[in-house]
PDB file of N, CA and C in Angstrom:
ATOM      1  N   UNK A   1     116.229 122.135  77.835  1.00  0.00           N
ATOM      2  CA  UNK A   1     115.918 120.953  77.026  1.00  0.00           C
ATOM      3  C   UNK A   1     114.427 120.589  77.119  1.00  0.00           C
ATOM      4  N   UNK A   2     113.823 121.648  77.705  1.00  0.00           N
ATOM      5  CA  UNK A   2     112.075 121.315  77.270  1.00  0.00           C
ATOM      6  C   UNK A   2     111.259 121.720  76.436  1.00  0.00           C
ATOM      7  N   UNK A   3     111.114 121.250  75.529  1.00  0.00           N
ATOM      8  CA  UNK A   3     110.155 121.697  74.303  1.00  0.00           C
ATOM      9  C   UNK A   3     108.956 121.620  74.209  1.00  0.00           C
ATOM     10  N   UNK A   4     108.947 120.378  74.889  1.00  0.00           N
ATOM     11  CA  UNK A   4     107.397 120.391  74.933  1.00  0.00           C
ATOM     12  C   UNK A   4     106.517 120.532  76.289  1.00  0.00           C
ATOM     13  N   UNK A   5     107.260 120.864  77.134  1.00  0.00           N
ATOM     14  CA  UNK A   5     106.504 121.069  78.938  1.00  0.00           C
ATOM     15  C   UNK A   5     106.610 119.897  79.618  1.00  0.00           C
ATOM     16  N   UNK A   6     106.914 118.462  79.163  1.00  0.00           N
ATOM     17  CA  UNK A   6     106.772 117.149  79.621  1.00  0.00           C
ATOM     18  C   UNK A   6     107.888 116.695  79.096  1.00  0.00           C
ATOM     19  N   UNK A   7     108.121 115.990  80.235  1.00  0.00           N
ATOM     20  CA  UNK A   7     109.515 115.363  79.606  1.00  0.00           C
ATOM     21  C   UNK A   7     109.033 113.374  79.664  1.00  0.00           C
ATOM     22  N   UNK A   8     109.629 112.577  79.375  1.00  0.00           N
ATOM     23  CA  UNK A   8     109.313 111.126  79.087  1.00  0.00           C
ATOM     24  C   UNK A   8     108.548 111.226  80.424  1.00  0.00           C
ATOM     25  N   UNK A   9     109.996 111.356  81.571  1.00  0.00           N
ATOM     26  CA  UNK A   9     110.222 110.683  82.972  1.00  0.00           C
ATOM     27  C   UNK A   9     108.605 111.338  83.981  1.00  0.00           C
ATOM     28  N   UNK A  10     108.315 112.971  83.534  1.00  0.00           N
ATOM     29  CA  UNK A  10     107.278 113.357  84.309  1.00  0.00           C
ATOM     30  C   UNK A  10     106.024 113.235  83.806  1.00  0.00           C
ATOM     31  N   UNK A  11     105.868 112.424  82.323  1.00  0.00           N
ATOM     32  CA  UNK A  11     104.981 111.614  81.928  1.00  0.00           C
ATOM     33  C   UNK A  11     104.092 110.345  82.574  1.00  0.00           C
ATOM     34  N   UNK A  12     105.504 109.736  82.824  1.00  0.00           N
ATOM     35  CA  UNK A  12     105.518 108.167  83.322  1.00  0.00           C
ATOM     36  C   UNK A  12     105.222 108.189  84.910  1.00  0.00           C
ATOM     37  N   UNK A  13     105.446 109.539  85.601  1.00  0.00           N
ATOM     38  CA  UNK A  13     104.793 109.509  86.831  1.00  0.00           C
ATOM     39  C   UNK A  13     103.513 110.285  87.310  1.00  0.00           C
ATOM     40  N   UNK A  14     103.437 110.682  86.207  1.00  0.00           N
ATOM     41  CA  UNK A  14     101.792 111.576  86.039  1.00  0.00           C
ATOM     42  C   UNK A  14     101.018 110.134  85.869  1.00  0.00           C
ATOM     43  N   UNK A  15     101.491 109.254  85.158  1.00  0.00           N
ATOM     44  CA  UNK A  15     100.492 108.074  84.879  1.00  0.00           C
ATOM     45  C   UNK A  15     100.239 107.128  85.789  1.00  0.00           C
ATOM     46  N   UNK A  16     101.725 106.710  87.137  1.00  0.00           N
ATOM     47  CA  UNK A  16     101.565 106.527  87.230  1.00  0.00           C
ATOM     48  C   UNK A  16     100.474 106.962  88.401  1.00  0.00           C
ATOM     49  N   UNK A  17     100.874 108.128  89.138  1.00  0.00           N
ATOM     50  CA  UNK A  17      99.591 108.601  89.800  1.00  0.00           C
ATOM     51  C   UNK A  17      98.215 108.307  89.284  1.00  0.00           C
ATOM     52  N   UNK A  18      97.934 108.499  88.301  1.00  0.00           N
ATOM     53  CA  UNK A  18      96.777 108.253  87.718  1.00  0.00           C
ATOM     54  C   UNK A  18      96.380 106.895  87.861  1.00  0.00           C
ATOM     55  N   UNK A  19      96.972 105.895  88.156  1.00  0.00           N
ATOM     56  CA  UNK A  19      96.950 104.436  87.647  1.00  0.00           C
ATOM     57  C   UNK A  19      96.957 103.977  89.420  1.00  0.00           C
ATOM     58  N   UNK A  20      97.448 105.117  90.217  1.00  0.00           N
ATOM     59  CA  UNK A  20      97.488 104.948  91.657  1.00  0.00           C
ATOM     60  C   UNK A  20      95.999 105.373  92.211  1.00  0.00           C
ATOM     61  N   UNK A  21      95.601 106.354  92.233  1.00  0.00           N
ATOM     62  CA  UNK A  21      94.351 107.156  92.366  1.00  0.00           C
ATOM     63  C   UNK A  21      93.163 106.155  91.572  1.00  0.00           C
ATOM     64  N   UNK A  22      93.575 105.671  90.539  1.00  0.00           N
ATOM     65  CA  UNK A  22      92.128 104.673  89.724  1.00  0.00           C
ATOM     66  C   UNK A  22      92.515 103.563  91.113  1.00  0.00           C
ATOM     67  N   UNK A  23      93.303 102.462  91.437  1.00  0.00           N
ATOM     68  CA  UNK A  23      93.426 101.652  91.914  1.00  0.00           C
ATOM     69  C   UNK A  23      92.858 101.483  93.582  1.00  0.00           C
ATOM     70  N   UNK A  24      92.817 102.711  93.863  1.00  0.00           N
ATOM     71  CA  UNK A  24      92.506 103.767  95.535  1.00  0.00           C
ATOM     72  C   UNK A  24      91.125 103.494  95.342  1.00  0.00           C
ATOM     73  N   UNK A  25      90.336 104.511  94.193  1.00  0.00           N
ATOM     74  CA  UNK A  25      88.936 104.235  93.676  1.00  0.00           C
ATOM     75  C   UNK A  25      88.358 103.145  93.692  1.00  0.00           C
TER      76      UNK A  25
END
């Protein structure tokens, strides 16, 4: 069921890492 390599859920925790790592910064 992956079509596109990303699914919602490993979206939403890629971001929020991202949103973790800016906040660290």
């Amino acid at each position: 069921m992956r079509s596109k390599g990303f699914t919602l859920i490993e979206l939403l925790v890629v971001i929020a890492i991202i949103a973790i790592l800016a906040a660290i910064l």
